[in-house]
Structures are given as structure tokens and as C-alpha cells.
Protein backbone atom coordinates (compact mmCIF):
# COMPACT_ATOMS: atom_id res chain seq x y z
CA UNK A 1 1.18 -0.11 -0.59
CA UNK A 2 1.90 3.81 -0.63
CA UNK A 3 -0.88 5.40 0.12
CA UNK A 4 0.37 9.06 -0.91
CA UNK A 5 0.17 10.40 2.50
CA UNK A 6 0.48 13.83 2.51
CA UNK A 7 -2.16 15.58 4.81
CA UNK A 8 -3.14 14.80 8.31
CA UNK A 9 -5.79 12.97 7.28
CA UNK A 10 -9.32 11.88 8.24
CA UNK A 11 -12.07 10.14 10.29
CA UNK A 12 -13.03 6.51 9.26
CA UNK A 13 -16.19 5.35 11.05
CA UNK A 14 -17.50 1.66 11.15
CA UNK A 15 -20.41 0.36 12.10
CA UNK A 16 -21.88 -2.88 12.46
CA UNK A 17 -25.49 -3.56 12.46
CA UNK A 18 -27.39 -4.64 15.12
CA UNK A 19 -30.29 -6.27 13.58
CA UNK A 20 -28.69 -9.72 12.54
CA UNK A 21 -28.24 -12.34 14.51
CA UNK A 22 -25.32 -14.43 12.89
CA UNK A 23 -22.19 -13.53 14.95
CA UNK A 24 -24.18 -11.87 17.55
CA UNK A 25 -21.44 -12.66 20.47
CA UNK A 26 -18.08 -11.97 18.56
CA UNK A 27 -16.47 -8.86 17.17
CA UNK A 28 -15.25 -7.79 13.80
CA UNK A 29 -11.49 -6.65 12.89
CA UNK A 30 -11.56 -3.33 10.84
CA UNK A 31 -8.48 -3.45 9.24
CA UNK A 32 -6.99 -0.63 6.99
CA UNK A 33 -4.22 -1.13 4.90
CA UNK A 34 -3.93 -5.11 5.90
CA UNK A 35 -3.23 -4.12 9.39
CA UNK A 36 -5.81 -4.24 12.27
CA UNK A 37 -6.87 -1.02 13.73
CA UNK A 38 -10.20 -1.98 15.72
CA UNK A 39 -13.09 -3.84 16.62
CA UNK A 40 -16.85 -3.49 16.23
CA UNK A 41 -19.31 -5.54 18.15
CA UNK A 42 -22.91 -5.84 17.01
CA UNK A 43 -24.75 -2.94 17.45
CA UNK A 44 -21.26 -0.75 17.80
CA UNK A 45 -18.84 1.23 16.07
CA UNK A 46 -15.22 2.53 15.72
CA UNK A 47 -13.59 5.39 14.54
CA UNK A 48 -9.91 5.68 13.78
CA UNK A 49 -7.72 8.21 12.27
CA UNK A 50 -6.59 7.55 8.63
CA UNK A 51 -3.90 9.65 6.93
CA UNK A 52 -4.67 11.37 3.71
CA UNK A 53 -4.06 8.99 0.53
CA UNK A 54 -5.70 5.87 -0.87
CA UNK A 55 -6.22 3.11 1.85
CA UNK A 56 -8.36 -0.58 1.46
CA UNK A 57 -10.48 -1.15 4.00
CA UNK A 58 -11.89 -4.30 5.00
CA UNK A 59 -13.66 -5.80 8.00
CA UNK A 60 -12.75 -9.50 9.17
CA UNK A 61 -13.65 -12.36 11.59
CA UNK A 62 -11.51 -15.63 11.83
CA UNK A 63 -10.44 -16.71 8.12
CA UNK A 64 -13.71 -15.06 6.49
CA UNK A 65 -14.49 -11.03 5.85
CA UNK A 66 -15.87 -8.64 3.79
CA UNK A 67 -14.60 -7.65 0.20
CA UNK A 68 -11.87 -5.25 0.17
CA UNK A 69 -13.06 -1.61 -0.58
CA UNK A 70 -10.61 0.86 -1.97
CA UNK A 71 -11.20 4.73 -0.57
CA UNK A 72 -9.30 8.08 -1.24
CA UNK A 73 -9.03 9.60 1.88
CA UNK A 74 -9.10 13.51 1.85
CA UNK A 75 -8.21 15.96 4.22
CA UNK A 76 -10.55 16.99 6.99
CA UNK A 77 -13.66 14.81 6.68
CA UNK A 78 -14.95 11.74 7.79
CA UNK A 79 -15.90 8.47 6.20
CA UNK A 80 -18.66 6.61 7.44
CA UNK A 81 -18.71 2.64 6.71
CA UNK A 82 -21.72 -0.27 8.06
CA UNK A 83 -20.88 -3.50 7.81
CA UNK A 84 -22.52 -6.82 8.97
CA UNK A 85 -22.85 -10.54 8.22
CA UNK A 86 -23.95 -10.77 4.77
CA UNK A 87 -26.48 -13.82 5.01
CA UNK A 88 -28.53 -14.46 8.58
CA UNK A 89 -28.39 -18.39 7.46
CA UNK A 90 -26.06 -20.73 9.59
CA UNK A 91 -25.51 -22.84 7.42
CA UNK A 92 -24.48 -21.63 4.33
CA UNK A 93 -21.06 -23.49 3.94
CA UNK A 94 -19.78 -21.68 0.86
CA UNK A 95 -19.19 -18.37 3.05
CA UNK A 96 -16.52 -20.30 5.37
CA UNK A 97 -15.08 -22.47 2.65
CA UNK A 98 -15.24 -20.42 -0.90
CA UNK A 99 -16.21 -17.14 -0.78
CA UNK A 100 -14.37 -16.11 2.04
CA UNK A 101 -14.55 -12.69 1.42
CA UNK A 102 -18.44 -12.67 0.88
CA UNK A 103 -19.36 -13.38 4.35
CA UNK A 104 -19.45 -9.71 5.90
């Protein structure tokens, strides 16, 4: 993807929520642009530098993650992001078989 880089960029800040329970032990991949650039543990956050242009962002863990969110990054500021599991129940089996991207 070309992201139309033409600035030094911004601040992209994630954090995770500390309030559920489901995945309480593991951490998250934040991944810009398809390509890992952290991890988040419950109750935590990252920041990373992101060059000026459009980027997607999404957050992952094993097979399953969060939809995909397109941002335009602009010069200078910073971008803050929460993410989390999306459902507190164990056992909802659709989230790990069919709606893989509905489970953060």
C-alpha cells in the first residue's frame, strides 16, 4: 500500500483496557500497515512513530483481531487508539471460527 508519505509523521498511541478479563495473561500485536510494530498487555499501552500518509491499523492475537481501521496520519500530532476483547464470554465460538476480525 502507499501510504503518501511525505512528512515526518506522527504519534500512534494504543491502549488496551484493563477492565476485562478475557485474555487477561497474553498481549495484543498492534500492527500498522500489515506489519507488527508492538504489543499491549492489559491495562498497557504503546506508542510508535507513524509517517505522514494513510495507514490501517489493526490490533491482533493468534488468528483472531480487531477490524481494520483506516487513519490519515498528519503531521505533528498524535493519535490515540483503546482496544480490548470485544465480548467478556469464553465461549463464544463464532469469534475464533467466523468472525475473526470481531474478537478485539
Amino acid at each position: 500500500m502507499d501510504d503518501g508519505a511525505t512528512g515526518s509523521g506522527s504519534r500512534l498511541l494504543v491502549s488496551r483496557d484493563r477492565t476485562r478479563k478475557r485474555d487477561k495473561w497474553r498481549a495484543y500485536r498492534v500492527l500498522v500497515d500489515g506489519v507488527v510494530v508492538g504489543k499491549v498487555r492489559r491495562g498497557g499501552s504503546v506508542a510508535v512513530e507513524v509517517p505522514t500518509g494513510r495507514h490501517m491499523i489493526q490490533v491482533k492475537i493468534d488468528w483472531c483481531g480487531s477490524p481494520k481501521v483506516l487513519v490519515t496520519v498528519g503531521t505533528g500530532r498524535e493519535y490515540r487508539m483503546k482496544c480490548g476483547p470485544r465480548l467478556d464470554r469464553p465461549h463464544d465460538l463464532s469469534l475464533i471460527t467466523t468472525d475473526l476480525d470481531n474478537y478485539l
